[in-house]
Protein backbone atom coordinates (compact mmCIF):
# COMPACT_ATOMS: atom_id res chain seq x y z
CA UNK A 1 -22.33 -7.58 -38.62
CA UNK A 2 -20.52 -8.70 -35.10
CA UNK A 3 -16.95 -8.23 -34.16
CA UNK A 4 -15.24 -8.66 -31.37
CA UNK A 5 -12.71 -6.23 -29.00
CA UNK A 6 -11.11 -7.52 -26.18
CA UNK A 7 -10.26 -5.53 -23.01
CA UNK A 8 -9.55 -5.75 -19.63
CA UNK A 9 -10.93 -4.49 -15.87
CA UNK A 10 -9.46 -4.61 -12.29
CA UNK A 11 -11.06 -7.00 -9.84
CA UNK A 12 -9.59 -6.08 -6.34
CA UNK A 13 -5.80 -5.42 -7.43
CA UNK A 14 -6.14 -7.91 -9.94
CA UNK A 15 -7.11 -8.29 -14.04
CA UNK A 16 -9.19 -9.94 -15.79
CA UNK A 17 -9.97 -10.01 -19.43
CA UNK A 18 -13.48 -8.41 -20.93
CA UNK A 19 -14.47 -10.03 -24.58
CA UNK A 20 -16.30 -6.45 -26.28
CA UNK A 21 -18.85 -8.53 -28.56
CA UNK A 22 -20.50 -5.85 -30.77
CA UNK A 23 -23.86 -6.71 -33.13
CA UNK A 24 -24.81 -3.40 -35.89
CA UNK A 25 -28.21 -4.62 -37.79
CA UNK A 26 -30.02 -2.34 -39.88
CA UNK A 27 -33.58 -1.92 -37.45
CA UNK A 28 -35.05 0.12 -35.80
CA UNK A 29 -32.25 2.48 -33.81
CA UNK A 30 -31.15 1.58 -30.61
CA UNK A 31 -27.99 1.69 -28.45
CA UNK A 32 -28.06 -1.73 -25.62
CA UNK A 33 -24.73 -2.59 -23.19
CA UNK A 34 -25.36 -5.44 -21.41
CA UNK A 35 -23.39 -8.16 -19.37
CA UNK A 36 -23.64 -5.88 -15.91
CA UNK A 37 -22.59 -2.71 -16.97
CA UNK A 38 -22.76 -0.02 -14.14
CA UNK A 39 -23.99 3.59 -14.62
CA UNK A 40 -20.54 4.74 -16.25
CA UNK A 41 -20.49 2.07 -18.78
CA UNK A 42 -24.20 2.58 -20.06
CA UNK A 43 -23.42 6.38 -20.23
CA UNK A 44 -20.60 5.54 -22.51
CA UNK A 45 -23.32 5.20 -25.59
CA UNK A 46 -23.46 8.88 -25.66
CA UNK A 47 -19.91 9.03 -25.44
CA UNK A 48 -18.91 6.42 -28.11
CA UNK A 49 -21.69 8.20 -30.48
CA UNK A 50 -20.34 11.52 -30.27
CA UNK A 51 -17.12 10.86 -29.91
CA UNK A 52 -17.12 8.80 -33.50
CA UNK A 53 -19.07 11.32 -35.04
CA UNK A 54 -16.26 14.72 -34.08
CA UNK A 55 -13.55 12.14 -35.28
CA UNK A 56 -14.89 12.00 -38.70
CA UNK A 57 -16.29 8.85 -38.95
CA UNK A 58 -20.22 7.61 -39.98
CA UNK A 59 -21.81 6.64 -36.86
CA UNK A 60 -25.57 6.24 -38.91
CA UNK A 61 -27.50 5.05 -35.78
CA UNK A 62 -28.51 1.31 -36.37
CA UNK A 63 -29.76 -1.35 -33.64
CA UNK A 64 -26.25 -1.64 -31.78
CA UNK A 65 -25.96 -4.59 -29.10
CA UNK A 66 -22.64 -4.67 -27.06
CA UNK A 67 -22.20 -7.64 -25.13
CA UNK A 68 -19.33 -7.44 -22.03
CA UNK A 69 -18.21 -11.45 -21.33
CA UNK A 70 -18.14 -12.73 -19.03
CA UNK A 71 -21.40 -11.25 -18.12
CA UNK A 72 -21.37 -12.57 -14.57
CA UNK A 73 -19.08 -10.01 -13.08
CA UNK A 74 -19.96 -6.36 -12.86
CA UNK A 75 -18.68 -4.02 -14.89
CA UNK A 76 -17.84 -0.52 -13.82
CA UNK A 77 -15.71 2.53 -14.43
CA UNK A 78 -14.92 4.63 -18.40
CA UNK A 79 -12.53 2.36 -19.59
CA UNK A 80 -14.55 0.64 -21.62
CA UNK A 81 -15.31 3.32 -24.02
CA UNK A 82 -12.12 2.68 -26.40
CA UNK A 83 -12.95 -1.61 -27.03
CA UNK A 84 -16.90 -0.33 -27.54
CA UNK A 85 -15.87 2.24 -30.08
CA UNK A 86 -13.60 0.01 -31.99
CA UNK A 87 -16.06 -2.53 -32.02
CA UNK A 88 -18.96 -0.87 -33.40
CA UNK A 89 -16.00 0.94 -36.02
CA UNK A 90 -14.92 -2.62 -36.50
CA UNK A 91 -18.17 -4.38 -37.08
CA UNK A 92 -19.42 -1.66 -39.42
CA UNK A 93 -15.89 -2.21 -41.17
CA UNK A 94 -14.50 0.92 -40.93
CA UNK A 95 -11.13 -0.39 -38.91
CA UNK A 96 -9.62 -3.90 -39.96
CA UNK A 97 -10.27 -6.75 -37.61
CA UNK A 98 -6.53 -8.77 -38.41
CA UNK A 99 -4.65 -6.93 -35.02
CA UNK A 100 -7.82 -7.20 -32.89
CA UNK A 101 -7.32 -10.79 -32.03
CA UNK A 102 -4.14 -10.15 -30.22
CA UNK A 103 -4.56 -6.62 -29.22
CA UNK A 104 -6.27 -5.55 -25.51
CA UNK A 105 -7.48 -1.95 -26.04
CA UNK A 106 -8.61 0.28 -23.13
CA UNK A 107 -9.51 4.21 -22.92
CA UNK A 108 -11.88 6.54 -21.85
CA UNK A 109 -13.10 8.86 -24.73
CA UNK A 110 -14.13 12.72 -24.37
CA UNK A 111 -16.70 13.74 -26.74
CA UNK A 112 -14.06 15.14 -28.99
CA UNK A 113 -12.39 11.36 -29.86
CA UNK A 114 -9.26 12.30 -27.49
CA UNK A 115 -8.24 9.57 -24.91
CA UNK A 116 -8.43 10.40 -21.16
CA UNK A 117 -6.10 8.48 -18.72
CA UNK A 118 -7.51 4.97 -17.28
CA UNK A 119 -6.62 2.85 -13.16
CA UNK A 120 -5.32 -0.03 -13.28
CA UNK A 121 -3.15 -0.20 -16.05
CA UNK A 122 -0.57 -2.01 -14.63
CA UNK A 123 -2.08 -4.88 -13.47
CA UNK A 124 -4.13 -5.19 -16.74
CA UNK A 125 -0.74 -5.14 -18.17
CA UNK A 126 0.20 -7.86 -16.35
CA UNK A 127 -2.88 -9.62 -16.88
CA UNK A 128 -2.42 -9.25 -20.40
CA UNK A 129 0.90 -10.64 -20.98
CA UNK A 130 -0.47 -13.72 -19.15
CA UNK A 131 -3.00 -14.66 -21.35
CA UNK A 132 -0.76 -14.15 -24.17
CA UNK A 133 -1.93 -11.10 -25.82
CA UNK A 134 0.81 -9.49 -28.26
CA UNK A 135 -0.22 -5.64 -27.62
CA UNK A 136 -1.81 -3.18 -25.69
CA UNK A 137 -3.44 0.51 -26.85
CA UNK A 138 -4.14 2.59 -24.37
CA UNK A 139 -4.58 6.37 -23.50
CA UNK A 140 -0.89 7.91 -23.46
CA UNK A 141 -0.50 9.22 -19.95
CA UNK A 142 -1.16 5.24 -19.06
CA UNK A 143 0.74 3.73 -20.96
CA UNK A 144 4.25 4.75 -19.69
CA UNK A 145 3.05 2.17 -16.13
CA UNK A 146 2.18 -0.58 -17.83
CA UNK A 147 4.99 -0.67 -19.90
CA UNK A 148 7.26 -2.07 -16.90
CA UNK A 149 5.97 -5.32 -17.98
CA UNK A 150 8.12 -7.29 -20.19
CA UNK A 151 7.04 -9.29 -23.23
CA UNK A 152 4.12 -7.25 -24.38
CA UNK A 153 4.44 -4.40 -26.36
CA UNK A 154 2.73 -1.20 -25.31
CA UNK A 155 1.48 1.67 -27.35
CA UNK A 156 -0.03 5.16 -26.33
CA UNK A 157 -2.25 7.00 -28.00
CA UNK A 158 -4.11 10.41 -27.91
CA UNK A 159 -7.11 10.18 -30.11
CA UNK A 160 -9.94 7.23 -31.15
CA UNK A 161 -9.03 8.41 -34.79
CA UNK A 162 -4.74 7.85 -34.25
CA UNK A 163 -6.35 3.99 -32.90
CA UNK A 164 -8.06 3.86 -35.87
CA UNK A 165 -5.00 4.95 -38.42
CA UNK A 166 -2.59 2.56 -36.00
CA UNK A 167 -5.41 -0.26 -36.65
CA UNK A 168 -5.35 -0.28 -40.39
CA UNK A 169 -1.53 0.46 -40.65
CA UNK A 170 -2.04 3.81 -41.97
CA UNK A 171 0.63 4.75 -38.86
CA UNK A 172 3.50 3.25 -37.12
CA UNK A 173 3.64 3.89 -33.73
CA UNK A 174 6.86 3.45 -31.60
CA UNK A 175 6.55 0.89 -28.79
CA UNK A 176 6.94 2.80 -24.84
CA UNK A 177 10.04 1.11 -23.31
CA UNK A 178 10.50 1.48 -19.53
CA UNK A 179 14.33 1.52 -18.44
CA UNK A 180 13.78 -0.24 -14.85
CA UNK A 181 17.52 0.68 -13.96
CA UNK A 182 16.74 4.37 -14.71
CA UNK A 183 13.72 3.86 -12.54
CA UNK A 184 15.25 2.09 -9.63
CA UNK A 185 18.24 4.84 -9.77
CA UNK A 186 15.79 6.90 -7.79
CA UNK A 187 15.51 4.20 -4.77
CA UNK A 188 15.92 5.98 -1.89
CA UNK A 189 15.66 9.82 -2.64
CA UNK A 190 13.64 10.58 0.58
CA UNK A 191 13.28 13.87 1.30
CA UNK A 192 13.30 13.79 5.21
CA UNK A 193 16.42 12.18 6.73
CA UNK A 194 17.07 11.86 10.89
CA UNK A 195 20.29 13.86 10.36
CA UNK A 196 17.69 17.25 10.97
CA UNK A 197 16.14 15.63 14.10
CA UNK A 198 18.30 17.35 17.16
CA UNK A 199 18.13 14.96 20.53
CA UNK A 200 16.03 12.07 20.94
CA UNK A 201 18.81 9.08 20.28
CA UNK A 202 16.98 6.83 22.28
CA UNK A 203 14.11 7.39 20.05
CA UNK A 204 16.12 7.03 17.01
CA UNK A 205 17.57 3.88 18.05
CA UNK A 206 14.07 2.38 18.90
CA UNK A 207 13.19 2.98 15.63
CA UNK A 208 16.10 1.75 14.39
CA UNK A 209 15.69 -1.67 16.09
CA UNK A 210 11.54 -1.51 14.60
CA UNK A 211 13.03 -1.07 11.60
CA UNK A 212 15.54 -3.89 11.86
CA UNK A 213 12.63 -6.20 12.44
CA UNK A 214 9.45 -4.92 11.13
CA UNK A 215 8.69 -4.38 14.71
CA UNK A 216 5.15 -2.28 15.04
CA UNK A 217 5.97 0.83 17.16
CA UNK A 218 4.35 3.14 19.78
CA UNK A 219 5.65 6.28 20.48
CA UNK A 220 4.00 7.83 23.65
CA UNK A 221 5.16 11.77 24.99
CA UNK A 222 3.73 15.26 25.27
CA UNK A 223 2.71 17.64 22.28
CA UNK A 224 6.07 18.71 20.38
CA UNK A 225 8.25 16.32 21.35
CA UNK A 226 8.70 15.47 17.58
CA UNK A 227 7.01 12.22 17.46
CA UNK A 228 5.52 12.59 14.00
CA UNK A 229 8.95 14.05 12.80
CA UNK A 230 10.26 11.08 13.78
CA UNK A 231 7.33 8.55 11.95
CA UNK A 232 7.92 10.57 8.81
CA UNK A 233 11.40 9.86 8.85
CA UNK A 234 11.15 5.97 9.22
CA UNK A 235 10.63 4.96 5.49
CA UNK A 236 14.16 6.24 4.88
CA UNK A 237 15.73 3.42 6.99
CA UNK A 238 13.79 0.79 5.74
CA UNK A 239 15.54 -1.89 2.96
CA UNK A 240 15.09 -0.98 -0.29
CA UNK A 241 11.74 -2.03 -2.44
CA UNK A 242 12.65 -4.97 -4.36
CA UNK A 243 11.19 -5.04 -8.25
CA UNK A 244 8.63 -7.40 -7.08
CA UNK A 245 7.48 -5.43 -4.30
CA UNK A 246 7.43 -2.36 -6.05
CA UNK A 247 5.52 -4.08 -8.44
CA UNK A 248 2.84 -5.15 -5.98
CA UNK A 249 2.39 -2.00 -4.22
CA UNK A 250 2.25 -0.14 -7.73
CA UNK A 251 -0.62 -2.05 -8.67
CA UNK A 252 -2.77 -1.02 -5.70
CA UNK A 253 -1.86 2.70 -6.06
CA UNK A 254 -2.99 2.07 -9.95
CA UNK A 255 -5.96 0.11 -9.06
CA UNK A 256 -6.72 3.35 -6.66
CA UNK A 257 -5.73 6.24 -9.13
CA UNK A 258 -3.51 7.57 -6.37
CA UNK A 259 -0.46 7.18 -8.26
CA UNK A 260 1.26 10.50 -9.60
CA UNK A 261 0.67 11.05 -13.14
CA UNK A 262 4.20 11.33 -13.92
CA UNK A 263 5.13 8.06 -12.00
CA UNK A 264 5.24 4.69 -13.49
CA UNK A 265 6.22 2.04 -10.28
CA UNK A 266 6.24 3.35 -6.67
CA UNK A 267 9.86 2.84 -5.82
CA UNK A 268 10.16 4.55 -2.11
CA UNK A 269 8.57 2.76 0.99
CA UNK A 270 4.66 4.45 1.21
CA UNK A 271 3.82 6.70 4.00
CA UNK A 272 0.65 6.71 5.27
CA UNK A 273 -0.76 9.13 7.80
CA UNK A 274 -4.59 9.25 7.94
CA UNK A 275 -6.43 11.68 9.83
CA UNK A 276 -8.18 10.07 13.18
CA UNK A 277 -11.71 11.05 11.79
CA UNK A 278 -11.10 8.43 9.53
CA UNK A 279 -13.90 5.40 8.76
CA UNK A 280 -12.89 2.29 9.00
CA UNK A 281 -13.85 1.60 5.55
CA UNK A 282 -11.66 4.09 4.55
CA UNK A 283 -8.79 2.47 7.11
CA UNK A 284 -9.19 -1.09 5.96
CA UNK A 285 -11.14 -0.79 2.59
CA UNK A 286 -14.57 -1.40 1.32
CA UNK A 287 -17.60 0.18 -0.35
CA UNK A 288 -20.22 -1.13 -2.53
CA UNK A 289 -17.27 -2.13 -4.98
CA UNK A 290 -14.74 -2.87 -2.88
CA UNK A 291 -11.80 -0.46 -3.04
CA UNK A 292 -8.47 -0.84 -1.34
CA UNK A 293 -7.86 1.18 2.21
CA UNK A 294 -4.76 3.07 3.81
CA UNK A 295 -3.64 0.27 4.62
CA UNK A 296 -2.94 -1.46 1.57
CA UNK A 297 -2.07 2.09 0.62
CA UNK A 298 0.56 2.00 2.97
CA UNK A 299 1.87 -2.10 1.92
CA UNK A 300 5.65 -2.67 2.40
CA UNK A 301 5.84 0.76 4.00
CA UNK A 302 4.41 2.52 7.20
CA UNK A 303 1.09 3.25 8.32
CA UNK A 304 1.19 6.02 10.96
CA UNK A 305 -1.42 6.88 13.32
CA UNK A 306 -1.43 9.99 15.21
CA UNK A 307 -2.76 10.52 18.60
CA UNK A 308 -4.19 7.10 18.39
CA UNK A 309 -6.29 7.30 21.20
CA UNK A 310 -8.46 9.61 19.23
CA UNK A 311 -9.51 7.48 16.28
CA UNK A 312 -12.93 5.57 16.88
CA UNK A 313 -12.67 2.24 18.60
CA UNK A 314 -14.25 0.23 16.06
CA UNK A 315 -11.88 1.76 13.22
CA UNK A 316 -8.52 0.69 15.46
CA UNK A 317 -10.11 -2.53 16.16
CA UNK A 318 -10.63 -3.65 12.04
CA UNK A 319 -6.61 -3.05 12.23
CA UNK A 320 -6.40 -6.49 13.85
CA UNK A 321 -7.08 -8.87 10.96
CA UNK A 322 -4.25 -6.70 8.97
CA UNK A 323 -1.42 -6.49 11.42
CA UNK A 324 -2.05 -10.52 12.12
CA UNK A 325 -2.51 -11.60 8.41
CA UNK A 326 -0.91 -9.25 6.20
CA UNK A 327 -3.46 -8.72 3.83
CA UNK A 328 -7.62 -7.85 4.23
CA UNK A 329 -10.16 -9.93 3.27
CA UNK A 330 -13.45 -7.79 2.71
CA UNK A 331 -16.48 -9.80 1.61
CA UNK A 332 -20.00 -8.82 -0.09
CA UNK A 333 -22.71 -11.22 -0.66
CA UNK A 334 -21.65 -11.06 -4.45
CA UNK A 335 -17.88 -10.80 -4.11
CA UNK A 336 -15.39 -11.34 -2.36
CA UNK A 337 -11.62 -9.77 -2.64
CA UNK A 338 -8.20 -9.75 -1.02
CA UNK A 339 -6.22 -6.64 -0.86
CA UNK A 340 -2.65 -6.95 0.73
CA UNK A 341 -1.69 -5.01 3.33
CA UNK A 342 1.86 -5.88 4.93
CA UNK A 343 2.76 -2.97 6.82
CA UNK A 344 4.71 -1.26 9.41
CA UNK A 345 2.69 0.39 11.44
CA UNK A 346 3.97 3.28 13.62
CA UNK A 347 1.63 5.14 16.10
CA UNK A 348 2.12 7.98 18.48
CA UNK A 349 -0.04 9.20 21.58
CA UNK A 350 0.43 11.82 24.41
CA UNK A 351 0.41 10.01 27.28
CA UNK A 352 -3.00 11.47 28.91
CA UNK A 353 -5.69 14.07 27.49
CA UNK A 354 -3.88 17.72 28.71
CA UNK A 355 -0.29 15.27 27.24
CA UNK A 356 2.30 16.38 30.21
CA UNK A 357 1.81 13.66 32.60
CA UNK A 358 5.39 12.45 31.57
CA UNK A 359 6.95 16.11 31.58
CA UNK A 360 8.98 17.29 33.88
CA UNK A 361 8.68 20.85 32.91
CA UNK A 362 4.65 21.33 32.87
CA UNK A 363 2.11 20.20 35.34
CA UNK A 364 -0.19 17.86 34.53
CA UNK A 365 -3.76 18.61 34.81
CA UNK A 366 -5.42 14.96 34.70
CA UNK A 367 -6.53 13.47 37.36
CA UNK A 368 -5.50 9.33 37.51
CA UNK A 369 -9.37 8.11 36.47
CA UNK A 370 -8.86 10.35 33.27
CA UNK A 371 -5.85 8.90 32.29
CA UNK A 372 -7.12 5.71 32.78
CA UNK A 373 -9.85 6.23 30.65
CA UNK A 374 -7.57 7.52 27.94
CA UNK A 375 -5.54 5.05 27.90
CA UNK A 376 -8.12 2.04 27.82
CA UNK A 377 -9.22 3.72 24.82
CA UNK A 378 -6.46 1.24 23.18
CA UNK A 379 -7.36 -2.12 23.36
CA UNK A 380 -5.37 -5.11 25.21
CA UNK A 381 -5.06 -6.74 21.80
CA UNK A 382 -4.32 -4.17 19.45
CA UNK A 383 -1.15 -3.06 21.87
CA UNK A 384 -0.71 -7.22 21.83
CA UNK A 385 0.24 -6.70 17.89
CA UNK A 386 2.90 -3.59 19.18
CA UNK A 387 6.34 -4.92 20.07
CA UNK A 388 7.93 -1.37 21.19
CA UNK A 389 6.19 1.54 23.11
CA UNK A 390 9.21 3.89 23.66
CA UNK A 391 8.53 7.10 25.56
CA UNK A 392 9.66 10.88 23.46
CA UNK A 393 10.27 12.95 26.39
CA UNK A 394 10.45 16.86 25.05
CA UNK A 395 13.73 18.05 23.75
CA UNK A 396 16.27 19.83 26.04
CA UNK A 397 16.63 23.76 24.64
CA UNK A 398 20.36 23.17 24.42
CA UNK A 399 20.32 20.25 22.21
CA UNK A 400 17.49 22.13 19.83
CA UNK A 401 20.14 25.13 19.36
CA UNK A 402 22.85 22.98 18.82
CA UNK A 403 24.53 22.92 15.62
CA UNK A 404 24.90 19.45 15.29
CA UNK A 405 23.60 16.93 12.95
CA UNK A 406 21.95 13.56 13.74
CA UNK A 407 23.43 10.55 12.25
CA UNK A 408 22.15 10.07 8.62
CA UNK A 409 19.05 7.89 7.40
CA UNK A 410 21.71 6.36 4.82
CA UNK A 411 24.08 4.91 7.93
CA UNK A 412 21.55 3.56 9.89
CA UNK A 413 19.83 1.89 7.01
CA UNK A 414 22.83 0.07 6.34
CA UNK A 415 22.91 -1.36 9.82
CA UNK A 416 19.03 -2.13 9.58
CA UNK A 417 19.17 -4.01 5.73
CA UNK A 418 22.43 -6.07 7.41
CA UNK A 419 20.29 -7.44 10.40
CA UNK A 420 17.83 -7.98 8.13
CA UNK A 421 20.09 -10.16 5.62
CA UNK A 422 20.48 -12.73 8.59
CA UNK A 423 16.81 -12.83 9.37
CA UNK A 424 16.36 -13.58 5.53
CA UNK A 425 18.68 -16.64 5.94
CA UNK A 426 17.13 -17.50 9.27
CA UNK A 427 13.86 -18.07 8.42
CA UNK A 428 14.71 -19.10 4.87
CA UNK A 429 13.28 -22.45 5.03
CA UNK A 430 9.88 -20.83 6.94
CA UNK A 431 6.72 -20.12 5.28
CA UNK A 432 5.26 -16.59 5.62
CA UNK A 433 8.17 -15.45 8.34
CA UNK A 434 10.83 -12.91 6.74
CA UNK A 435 11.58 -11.11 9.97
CA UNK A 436 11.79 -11.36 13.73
CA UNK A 437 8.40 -9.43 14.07
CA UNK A 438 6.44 -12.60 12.11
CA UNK A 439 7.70 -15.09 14.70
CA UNK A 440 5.53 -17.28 15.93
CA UNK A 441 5.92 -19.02 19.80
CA UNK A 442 7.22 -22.12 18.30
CA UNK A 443 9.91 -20.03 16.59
CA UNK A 444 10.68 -17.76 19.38
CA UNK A 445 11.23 -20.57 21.59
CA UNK A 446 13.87 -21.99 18.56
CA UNK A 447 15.42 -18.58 17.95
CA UNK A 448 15.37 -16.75 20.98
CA UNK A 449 16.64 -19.25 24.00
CA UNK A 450 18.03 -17.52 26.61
CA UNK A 451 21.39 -18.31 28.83
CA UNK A 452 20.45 -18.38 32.74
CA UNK A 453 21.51 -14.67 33.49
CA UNK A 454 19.05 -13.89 30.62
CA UNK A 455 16.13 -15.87 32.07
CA UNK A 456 17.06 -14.30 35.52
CA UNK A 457 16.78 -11.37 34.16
CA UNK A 458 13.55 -11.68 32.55
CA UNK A 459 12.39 -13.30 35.31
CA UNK A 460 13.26 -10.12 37.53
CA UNK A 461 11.74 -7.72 35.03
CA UNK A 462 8.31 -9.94 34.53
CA UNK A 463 8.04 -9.46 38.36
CA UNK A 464 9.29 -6.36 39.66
CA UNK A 465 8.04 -4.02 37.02
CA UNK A 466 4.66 -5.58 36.86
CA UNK A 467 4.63 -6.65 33.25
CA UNK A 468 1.83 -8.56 31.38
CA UNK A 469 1.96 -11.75 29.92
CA UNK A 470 1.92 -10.54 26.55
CA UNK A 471 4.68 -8.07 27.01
CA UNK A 472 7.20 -11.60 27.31
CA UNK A 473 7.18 -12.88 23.77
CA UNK A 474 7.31 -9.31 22.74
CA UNK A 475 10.69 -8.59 24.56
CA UNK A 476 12.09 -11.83 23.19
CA UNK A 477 11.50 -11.23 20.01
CA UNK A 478 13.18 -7.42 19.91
CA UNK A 479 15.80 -8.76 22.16
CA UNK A 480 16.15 -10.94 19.30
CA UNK A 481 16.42 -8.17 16.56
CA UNK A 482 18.54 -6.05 19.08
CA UNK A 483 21.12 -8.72 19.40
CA UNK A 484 21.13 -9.43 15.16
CA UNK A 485 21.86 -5.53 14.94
CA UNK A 486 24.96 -6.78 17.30
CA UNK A 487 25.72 -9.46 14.75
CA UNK A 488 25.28 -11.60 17.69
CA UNK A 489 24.22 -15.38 17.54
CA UNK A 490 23.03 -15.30 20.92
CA UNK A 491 20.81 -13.12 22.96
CA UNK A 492 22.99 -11.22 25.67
CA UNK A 493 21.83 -10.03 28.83
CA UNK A 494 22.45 -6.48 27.31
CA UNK A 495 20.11 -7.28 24.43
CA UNK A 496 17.28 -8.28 27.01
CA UNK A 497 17.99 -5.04 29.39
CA UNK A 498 17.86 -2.54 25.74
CA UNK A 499 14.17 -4.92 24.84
CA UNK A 500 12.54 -4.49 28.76
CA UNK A 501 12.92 -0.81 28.37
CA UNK A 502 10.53 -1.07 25.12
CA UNK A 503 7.34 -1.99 27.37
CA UNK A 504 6.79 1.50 28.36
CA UNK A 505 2.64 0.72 28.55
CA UNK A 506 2.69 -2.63 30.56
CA UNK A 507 4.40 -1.57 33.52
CA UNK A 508 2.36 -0.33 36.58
CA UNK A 509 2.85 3.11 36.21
CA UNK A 510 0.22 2.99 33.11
CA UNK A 511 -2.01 0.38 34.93
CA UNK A 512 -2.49 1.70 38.20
């Protein structure tokens, strides 16, 4: 007899739907999956088996053929091990076929008939509810994520036998209801806040204005100067996630399996921080079957990369395609996938190999070929995608005893979601620009004209403190941000002097 399960897999951070076609014939025994099944889904026959058999059902062994449509994409992962089950349960009519039209079902067994927690089940969720499917069964400790979507109703379960009951109505189950406002109550609840870093205002304040405009950020100064404290910090100035952002960047952590068992929708700006020994496969994504990297890890949040000189050139230059296009295209000659990856990124550096040349306090040990060579280690157009290098000189002893606190995240997040609202309405009209970082030259010459002590100004700075070419639209576009924190229309000559001071690495005291 054939019946048929439907189910769903991830493709990149996306769904799709799997028809589970399932053919019993009394022959001679055998157990075939085809329709590109990867290891994991052929060793699911001695799963499904067993796992039949310990829940108290026949499981006579007959020539079973599963067929997983469409059979052109690869198939891969445990999660087909629930719709395989049911469908050799429901074509030797042991479970009742009249939910299965409308139902997507999805679980890994263990060999006892419990379920075991699946990826993705958000944006098979979502998936779901497009195609019009009424309900989705899944293993209980997945279920509470993809109930945030609306219109389909969600039900957990524990075992392949409680399916079965739920199936032929032996058992009502109660639907899992997310309450978004309970979730989006927690918005905000960082742990770190600036108020407990002591000094460094200037710092603060360049972060601010990154913040203000999505500005990427380079912080450059010797070895506890609190540069990382600092990066950690940024996420708790940033504007809240909206739902549909949170939304997006859940369904990559899903997709992953990084996402914390108790946690349904990622509602606090990521933080990523990997370790400079890191590939760039790792960085960007990739792998046979494409997987998503940090830095879709780290979308509508912060990627920071300590002592960036240190990471492998070929890993800092796959950053490029990211910071320009928001998202990362890698291709196989099979597949190809997208993974989105619009991020903030924030790097730090010591500003030669020994780290003192900038402190006053400790000698420097380099000689000026060394730090040359250090520095080149960062390429001309990956610090072309970095509005603001800001120097962290070390903190004075008297304002690390001071009993004092910083200014809290909260304040200066209001300030930073304010200048934001007028970017929002600037650009409303735009394509693909929200903020003053994704400014273009035509905008920047539309948005950013100066008065004539402005371009005097500019004109003094391009000259006198040896700045590239590349550093100009940069400064024009934080003086822009600067001068929105100011609620100003117009770009003062204060705006411009506060923006020049942000180009610590083009002037001639790093080229020379």
């Amino acid at each position: 007899m054939l019946s048929k399960v439907y189910t769903s897999a991830t493709y990149g951070i996306d769904a799709y739907i799997v028809e589970v076609e399932t053919n019993v014939e009394k022959q001679m025994p055998s157990f075939t999956i085809v329709g590109l099944p990867d290891n994991a889904v052929k060793e699911s026959r001695e799963r499904v088996i067993t796992a039949i058999k310990n829940s108290g059902y026949p499981a006579d062994i007959k020539k079973i053929t599963v067929n997983l449509a469409p059979a052109d994409i690869k198939k891969e992962g445990s999660s087909f091990d629930l719709p395989i089950a049911i469908g050799y349960l429901s074509a030797s009519e042991t479970v009742s076929q009249e939910m299965l039209e409308e139902t997507i079902l999805i679980g890994e067994l263990s060999l006892d008939g419990l379920l075991r927690p699946i990826k993705g089940s958000l944006p098979i969720s979502v998936e779901a509810k497009k195609k019009g499917y009424k309900r989705i069964i899944l293993p209980d400790e997945s279920a509470k994520e993809a109930s945030i979507v609306e219109g389909i109703d969600v039900f957990g379960m524990s075992s392949l036998k409680e399916v079965v009951d739920f199936l032929n109505g032996d058992i009502e189950k109660e639907k899992i209801v997310a309450d978004k406002n309970e979730i989006f109550s927690r918005v905000n609840m960082y742990h770190l806040d600036f108020s407990d870093v002591k000094g460094q205002e200037n710092v603060k304040r360049a972060l601010e204005v990154a913040a203000a405009g999505a500005h990427n950020i380079l912080m450059i100064g010797p070895p506890g100067s609190g540069k990382t404290m600092l990066a950690k910090r940024l996420p708790s100035i940033l504007p809240p996630m909206s739902f549909d952002e949170a939304l997006e960047t859940t369904k990559i952590h899903s997709v992953a399996g990084i996402l914390a068992k108790e946690q349904s929708l990622v509602t606090e700006r990521p933080f990523r921080s990997p370790h400079h020994t890191v590939s760039d496969a790792a960085l960007v994504g990739g792998g046979s079957f494409p997987r998503p990297g940090e830095v879709s890890f780290a979308h509508h949040g912060v990627l920071f990369l300590d002592e960036l000189p240190e990471f492998k050139k070929n890993v800092l230059e796959v950053l490029r395609q990211p910071l320009e296009d928001c998202r990362v295209t890698v291709s196989r000659s099979k597949l190809s996938l997208e993974f989105p990856a619009n991020f903030m990124l924030a790097a730090a550096m010591n500003p030669c190999p020994c780290g003192y040349y900038t402190d006053p306090n400790k000698e420097c040990t380099c000689n000026p070929p060394m730090i040359q060579r250090y520095m080149s280690k960062i390429s001309g157009p990956l610090l072309d995608r970095i509005d603001i290098h800001i120097e962290v000189p070390a903190v004075k002893y008297k304002e690390l005893s001071s009993d004092v606190k910083g200014e809290p995240s909260g304040n200066i997040r209001e300030r930073v979601i304010r200048a934001r609202e007028i970017q929002y309405k600037r650009f409303a009209g735009l394509k693909h620009i929200f903020n003053n970082a994704d400014m273009g030259s035509q905008e920047i010459r539309t948005y950013c004209q100066l008065d004539v002590a402005g371009q005097e100004l500019l004109k003094m700075a391009m000259s006198k403190l040896g700045f590239s070419a590349r550093a100009y639209d940069r400064i024009l576009k934080v003086s822009r941000t600067i001068a929105d924190l100011d609620n100003s229309e117009n770009i003062q000559s204060q705006h411009l002097s506060e923006a020049i001071q942000y180009r610590s690495l083009d002037r001639e005291l790093w080229n020379h």
